[in-house]
Protein backbone atom coordinates (compact mmCIF):
# COMPACT_ATOMS: atom_id res chain seq x y z
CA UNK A 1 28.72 46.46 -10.14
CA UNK A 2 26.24 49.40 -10.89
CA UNK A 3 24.00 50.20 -7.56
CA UNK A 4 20.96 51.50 -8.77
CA UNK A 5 19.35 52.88 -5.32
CA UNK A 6 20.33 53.09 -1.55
CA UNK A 7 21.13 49.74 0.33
CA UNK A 8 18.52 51.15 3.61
CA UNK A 9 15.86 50.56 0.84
CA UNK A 10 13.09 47.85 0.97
CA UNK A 11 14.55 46.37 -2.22
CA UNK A 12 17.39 46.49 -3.79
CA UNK A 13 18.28 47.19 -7.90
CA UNK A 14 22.07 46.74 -9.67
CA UNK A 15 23.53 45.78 -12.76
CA UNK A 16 26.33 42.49 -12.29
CA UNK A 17 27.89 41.74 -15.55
CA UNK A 18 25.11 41.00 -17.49
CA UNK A 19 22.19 40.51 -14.97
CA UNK A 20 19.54 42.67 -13.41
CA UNK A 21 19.83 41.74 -9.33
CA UNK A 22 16.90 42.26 -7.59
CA UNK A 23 17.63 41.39 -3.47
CA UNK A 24 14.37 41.95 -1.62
CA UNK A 25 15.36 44.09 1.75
CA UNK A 26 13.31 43.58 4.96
CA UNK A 27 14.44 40.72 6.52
CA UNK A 28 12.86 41.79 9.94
CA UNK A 29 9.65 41.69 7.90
CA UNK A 30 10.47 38.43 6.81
CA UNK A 31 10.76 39.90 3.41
CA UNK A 32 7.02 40.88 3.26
CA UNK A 33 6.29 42.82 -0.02
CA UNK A 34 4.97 46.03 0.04
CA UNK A 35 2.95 48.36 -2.01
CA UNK A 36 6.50 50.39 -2.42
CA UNK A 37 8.31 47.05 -3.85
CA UNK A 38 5.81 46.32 -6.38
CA UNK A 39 5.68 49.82 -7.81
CA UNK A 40 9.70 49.40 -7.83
CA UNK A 41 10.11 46.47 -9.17
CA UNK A 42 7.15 47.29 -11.93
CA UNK A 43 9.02 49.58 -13.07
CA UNK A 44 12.86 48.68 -13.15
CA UNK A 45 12.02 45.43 -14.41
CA UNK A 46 9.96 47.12 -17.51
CA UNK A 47 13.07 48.97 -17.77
CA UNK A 48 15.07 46.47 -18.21
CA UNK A 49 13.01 44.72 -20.45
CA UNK A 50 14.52 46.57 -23.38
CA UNK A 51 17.94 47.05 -21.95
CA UNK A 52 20.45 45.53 -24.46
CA UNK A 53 22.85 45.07 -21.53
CA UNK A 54 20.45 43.03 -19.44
CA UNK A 55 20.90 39.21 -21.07
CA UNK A 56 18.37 38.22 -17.72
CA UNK A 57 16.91 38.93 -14.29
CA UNK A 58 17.66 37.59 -11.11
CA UNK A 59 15.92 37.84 -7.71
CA UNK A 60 16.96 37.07 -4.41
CA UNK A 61 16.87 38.18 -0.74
CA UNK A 62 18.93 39.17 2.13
CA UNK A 63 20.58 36.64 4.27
CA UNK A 64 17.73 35.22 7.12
CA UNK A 65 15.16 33.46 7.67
CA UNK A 66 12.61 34.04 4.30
CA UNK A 67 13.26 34.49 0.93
CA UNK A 68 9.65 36.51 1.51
CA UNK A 69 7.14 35.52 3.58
CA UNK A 70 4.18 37.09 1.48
CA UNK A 71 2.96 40.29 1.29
CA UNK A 72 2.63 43.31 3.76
CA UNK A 73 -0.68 41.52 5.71
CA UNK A 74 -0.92 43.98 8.24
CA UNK A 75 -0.46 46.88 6.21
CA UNK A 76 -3.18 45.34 4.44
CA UNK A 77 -5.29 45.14 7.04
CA UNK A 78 -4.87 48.64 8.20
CA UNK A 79 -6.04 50.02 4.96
CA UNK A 80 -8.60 47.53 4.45
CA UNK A 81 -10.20 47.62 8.05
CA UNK A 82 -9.78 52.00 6.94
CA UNK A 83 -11.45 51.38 3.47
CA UNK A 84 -8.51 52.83 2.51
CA UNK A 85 -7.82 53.21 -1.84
CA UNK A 86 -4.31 51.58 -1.17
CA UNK A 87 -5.76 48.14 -0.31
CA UNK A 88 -7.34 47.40 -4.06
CA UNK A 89 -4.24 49.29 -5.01
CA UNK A 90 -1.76 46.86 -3.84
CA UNK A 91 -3.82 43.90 -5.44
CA UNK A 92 -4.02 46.12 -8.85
CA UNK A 93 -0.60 46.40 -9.07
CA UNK A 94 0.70 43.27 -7.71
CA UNK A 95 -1.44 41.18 -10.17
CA UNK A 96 -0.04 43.42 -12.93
CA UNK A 97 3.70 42.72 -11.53
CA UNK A 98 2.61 39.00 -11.12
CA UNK A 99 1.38 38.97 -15.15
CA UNK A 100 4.80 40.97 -16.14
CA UNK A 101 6.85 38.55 -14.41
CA UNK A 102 5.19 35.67 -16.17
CA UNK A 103 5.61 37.05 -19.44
CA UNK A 104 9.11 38.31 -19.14
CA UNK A 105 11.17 38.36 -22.58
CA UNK A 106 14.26 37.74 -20.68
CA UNK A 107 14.47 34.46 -18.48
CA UNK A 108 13.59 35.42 -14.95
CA UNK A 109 15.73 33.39 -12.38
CA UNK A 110 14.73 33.62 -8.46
CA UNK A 111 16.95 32.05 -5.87
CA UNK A 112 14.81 30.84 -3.72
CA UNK A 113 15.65 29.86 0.44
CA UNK A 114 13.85 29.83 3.33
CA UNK A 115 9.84 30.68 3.72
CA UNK A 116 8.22 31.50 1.06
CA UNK A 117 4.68 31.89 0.89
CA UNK A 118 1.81 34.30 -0.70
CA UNK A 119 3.32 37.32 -2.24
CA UNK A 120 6.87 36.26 -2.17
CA UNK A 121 5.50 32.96 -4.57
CA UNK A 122 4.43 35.88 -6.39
CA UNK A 123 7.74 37.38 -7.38
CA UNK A 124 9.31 34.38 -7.85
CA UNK A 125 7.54 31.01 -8.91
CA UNK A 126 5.96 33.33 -11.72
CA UNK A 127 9.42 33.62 -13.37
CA UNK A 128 10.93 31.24 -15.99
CA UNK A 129 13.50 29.59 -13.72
CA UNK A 130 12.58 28.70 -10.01
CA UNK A 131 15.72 27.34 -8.41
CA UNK A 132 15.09 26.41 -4.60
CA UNK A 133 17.36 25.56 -1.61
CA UNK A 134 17.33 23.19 1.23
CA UNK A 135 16.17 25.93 3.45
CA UNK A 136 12.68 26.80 1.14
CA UNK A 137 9.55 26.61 3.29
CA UNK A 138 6.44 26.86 0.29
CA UNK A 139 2.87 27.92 1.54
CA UNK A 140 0.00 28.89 0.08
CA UNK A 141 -1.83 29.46 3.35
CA UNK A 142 -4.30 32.04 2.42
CA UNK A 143 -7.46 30.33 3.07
CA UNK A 144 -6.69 30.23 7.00
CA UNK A 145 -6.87 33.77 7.24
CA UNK A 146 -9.80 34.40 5.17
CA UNK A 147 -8.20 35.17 1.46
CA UNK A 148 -7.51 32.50 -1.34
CA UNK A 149 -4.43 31.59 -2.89
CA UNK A 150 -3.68 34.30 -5.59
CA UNK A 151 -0.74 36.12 -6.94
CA UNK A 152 -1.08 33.40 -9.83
CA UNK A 153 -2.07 30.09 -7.81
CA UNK A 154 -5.10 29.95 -9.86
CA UNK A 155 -2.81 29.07 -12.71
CA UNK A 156 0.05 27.45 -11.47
CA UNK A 157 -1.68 24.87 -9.04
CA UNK A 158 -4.31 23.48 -11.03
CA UNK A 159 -1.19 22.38 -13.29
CA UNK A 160 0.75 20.68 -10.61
CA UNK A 161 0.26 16.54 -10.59
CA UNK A 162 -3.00 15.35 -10.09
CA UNK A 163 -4.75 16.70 -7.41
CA UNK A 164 -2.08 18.22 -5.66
CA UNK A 165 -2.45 21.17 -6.59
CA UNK A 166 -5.79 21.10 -4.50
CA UNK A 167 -4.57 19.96 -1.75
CA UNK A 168 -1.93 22.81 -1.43
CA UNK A 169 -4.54 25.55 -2.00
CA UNK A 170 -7.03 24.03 0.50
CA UNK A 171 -4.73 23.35 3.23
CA UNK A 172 -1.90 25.35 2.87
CA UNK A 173 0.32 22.65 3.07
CA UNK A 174 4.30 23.30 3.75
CA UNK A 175 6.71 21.74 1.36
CA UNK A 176 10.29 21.60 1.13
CA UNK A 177 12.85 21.30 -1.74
CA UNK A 178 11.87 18.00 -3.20
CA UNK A 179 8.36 18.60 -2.85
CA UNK A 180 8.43 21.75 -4.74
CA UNK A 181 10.48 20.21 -7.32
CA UNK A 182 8.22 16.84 -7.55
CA UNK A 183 4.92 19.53 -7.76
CA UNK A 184 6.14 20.70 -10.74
CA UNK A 185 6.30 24.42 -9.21
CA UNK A 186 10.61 24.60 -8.76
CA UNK A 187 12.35 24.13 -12.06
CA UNK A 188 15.92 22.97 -10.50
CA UNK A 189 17.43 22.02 -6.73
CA UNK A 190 20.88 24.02 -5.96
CA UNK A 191 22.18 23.35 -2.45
CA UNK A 192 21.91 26.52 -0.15
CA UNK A 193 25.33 26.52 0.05
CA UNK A 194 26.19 27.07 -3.39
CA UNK A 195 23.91 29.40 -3.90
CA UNK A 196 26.73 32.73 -3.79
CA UNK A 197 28.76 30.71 -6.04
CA UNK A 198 25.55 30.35 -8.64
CA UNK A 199 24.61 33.90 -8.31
CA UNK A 200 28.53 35.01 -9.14
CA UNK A 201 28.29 32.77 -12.64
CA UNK A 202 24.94 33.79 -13.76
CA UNK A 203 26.03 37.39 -13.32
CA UNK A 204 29.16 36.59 -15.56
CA UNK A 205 27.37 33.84 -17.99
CA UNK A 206 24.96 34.57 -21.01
CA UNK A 207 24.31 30.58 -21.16
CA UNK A 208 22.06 30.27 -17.99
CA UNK A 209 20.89 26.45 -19.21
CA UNK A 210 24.11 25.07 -18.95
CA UNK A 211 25.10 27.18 -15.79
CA UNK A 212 22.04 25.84 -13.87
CA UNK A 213 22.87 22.50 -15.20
CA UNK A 214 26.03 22.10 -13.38
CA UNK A 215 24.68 23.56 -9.80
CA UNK A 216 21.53 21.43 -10.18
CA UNK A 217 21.60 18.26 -8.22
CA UNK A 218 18.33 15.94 -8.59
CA UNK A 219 18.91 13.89 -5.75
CA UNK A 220 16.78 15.72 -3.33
CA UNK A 221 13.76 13.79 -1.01
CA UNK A 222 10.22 14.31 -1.55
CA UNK A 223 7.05 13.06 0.86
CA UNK A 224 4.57 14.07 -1.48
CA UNK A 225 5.32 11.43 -3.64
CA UNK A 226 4.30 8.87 -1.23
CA UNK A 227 1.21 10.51 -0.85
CA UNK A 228 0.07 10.77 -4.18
CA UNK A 229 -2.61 8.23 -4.02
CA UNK A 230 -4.07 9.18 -0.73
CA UNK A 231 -3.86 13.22 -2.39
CA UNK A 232 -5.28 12.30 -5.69
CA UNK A 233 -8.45 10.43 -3.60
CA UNK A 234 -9.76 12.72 -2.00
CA UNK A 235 -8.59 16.31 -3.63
CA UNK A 236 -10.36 14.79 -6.95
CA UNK A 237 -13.54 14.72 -5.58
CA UNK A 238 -16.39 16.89 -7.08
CA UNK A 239 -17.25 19.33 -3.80
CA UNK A 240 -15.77 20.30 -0.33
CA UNK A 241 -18.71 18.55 1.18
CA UNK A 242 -17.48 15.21 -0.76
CA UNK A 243 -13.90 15.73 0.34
CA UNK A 244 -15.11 16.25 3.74
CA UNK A 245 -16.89 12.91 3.87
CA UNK A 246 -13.78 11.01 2.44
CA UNK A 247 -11.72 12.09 4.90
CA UNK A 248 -14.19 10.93 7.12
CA UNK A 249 -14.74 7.75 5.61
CA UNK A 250 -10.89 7.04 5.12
CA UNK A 251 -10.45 7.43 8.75
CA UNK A 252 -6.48 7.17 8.21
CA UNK A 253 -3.58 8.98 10.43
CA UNK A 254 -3.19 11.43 7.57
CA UNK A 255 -7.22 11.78 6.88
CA UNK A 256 -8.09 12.22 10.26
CA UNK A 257 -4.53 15.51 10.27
CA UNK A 258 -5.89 16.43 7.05
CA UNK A 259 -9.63 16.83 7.88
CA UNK A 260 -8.98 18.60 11.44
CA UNK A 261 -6.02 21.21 9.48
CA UNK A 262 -9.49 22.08 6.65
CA UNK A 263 -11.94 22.46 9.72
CA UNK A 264 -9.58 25.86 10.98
CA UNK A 265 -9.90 27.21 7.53
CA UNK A 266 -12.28 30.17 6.54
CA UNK A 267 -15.22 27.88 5.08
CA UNK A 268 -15.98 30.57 2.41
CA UNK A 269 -12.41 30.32 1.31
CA UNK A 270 -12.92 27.20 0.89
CA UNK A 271 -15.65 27.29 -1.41
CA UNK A 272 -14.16 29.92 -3.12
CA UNK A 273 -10.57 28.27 -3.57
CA UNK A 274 -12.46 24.88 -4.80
CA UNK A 275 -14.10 26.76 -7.32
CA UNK A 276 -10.96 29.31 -8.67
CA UNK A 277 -8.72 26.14 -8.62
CA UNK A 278 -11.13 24.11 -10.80
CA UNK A 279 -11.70 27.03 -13.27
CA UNK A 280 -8.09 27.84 -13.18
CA UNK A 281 -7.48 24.52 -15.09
CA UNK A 282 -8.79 26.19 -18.00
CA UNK A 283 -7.72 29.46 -18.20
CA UNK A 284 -4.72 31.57 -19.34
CA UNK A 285 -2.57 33.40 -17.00
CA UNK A 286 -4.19 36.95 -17.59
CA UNK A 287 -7.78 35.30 -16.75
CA UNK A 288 -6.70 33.90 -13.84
CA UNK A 289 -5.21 37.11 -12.56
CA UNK A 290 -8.73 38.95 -13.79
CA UNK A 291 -10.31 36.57 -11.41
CA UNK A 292 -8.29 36.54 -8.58
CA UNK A 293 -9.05 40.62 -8.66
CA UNK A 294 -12.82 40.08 -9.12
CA UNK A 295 -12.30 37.27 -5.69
CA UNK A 296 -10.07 40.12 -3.53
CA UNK A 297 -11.94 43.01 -4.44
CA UNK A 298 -15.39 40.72 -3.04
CA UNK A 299 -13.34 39.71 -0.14
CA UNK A 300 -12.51 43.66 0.73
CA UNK A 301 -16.10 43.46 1.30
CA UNK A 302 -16.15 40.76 3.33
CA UNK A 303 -15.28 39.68 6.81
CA UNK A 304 -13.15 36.93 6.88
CA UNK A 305 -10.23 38.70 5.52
CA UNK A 306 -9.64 40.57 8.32
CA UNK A 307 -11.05 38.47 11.44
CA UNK A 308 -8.83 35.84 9.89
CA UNK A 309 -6.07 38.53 9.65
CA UNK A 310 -6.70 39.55 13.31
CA UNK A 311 -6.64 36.02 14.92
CA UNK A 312 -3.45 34.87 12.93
CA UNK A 313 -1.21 37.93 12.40
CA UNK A 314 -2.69 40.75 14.60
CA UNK A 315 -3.71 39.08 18.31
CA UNK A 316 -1.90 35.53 17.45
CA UNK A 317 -5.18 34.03 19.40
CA UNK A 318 -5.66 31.33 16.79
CA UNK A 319 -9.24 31.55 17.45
CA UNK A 320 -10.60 33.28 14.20
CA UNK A 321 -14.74 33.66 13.98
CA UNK A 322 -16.10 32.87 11.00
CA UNK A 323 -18.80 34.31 8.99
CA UNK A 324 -20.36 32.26 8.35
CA UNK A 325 -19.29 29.80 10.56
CA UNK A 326 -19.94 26.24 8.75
CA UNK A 327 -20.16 25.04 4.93
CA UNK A 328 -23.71 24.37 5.30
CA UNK A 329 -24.84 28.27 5.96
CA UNK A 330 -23.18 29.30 2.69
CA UNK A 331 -25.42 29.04 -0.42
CA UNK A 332 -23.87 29.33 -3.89
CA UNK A 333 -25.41 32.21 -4.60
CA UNK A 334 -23.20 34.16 -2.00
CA UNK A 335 -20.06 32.16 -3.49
CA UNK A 336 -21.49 33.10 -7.01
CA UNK A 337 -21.35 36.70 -6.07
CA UNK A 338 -17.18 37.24 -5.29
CA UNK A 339 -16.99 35.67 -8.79
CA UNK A 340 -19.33 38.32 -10.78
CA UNK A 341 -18.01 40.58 -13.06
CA UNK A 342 -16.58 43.43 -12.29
CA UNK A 343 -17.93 47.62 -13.31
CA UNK A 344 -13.88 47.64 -13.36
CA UNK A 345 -11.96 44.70 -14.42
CA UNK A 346 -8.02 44.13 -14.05
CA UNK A 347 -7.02 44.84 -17.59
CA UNK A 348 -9.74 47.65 -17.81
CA UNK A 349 -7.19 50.13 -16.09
């Protein structure tokens, strides 16, 4: 085994047998990833791009609670609430470590247990092969604390089943194993507890197909599928305001959960998620990422961000105050605005 930095560091680079390991290393931060982890990982991961040694990549965490539970929020929030460079910085960058994982030439396998949500999807459902556990907690929660779901959920959720896909991003619906795997977004199930034993062979084993093969089991439960119907009816409605009146209508146990969970969210994130999600059907992954850097760089601007930031993460009150407040005081034209093109687009620098 070849340690490539210091175990005290916030992630963690070595050579085993034939794989890059990448263990993320903050598990009293739940994993959260930093502006100093994607500059790492952006570059030891272009480095061993062209390594002739390096058959493929894995990714994993420490032993606890999160494989990562997204990115460095209150960091964030410090610079942002400073107007400090190193907010758009950390977007710049991720979204560029986001885009490299996705186009990897090596396959690009994350281990994924416990919570996972935000940046940690990130740095892991971007890669080629998405294995989860039966601890994985999935999340895109972003639009209850003002944000969207980005790091590449304009891409990958409009292509989940259906609607469903909408319904994560608006919500921020939890899912375990076999809903991950039924949405399309986990490529194989490996029991937590084989998960050592899978990371040994893949270091030792140029043939990762028929390794992940004989770890994966497919007999894992799902929830989601039972929902499908009750999903697919509302979430493929035309407008917020229409799914808001179906839920209504509907009047159902899981309507009446569903449409009180949507009324905590940031209404502009709503509107803005509703409208990246049904764009995102149509575009590649590098547009999506150009978008969701036109949407955070708007949102810098903004409010939401970091009153949502504050009640949730900062004071735990649970009581954020929108502005605005209700769907009805936001006119597309202030929607149409965090979508405008940028003096300074991703790909421009």
């Amino acid at each position: 085994m070849n340690n490539l930095n210091p175990v005290s560091s916030e992630v963690i680079f070595e050579v085993k047998g034939c794989a890059g390991l990448i263990t993320l290393n903050r598990p009293k931060a739940l994993n959260a990833v930093t502006l100093n982890i994607v500059e790492q990982m952006s570059e030891q991961l272009k480095v061993w791009a062209t390594d002739a040694a390096i058959s493929h990549v894995i990714i994993k965490a420490v032993e606890g609670r999160a494989f990562s539970a997204g990115g460095d929020i209150v960091q964030l929030y410090e610079w942002g609430q400073n107007q400090d460079p190193r907010f758009m910085t950390f977007y710049h960058l991720e979204y560029h470590l986001n885009t490299l994982i996705k186009n990897y030439p090596k396959p690009y396998i994350a281990l994924i247990d416990g919570i996972v949500m935000g940046g940690g999807v990130g740095v892991s459902f971007n890669g080629s092969h998405r294995i989860v556990g039966d601890n994985v907690m999935f999340a895109m929660p972003e639009t209850g604390i003002g944000l969207f779901p980005d790091v590449g959920g304009t891409y990958f959720l409009p292509r989940c089943p259906g609607a469903l896909g909408m319904y994560l991003g608006l919500t921020g619906a939890r899912l375990k194993a076999g809903d991950v795997l039924y949405a399309g977004l986990a490529t194989h199930y490996v029991p937590s507890s084989q998960f050592a034993e899978l990371e040994a062979v893949l270091c030792q084993n140029l043939d990762i197909e028929s390794v992940l093969q004989q770890f994966q089991q497919r007999d894992v439960q799902t929830t989601l599928a039972d929902q499908t119907s009750l999903i697919d009816n509302v979430f493929s409605l035309a407008s917020i305001d229409q799914i808001f009146e179906q839920l209504e209508k509907n009047g159902d146990d899981w309507s009446v959960k569903t449409l009180k969970i949507l009324k905590t969210k940031s209404p502009t994130s709503l509107l803005i998620t509703f409208r990246q999600l049904t764009q995102g059907k149509s575009l590649t992954f590098e547009q999506a990422m150009a978008l969701e850097y036109r949407l955070v760089s708007r949102i810098a601007q903004a409010t939401d961000f970091f009153e949502g930031t504050r009640a949730v993460v900062i004071d735990k009150d649970m009581s954020p105050k929108w502005q605005p407040a209700a769907l009805k005081d936001i006119s597309k034209s202030q929607i149409d605005a965090y979508f405008a093109p940028l003096e300074t687009e991703l790909w421009d620098a």
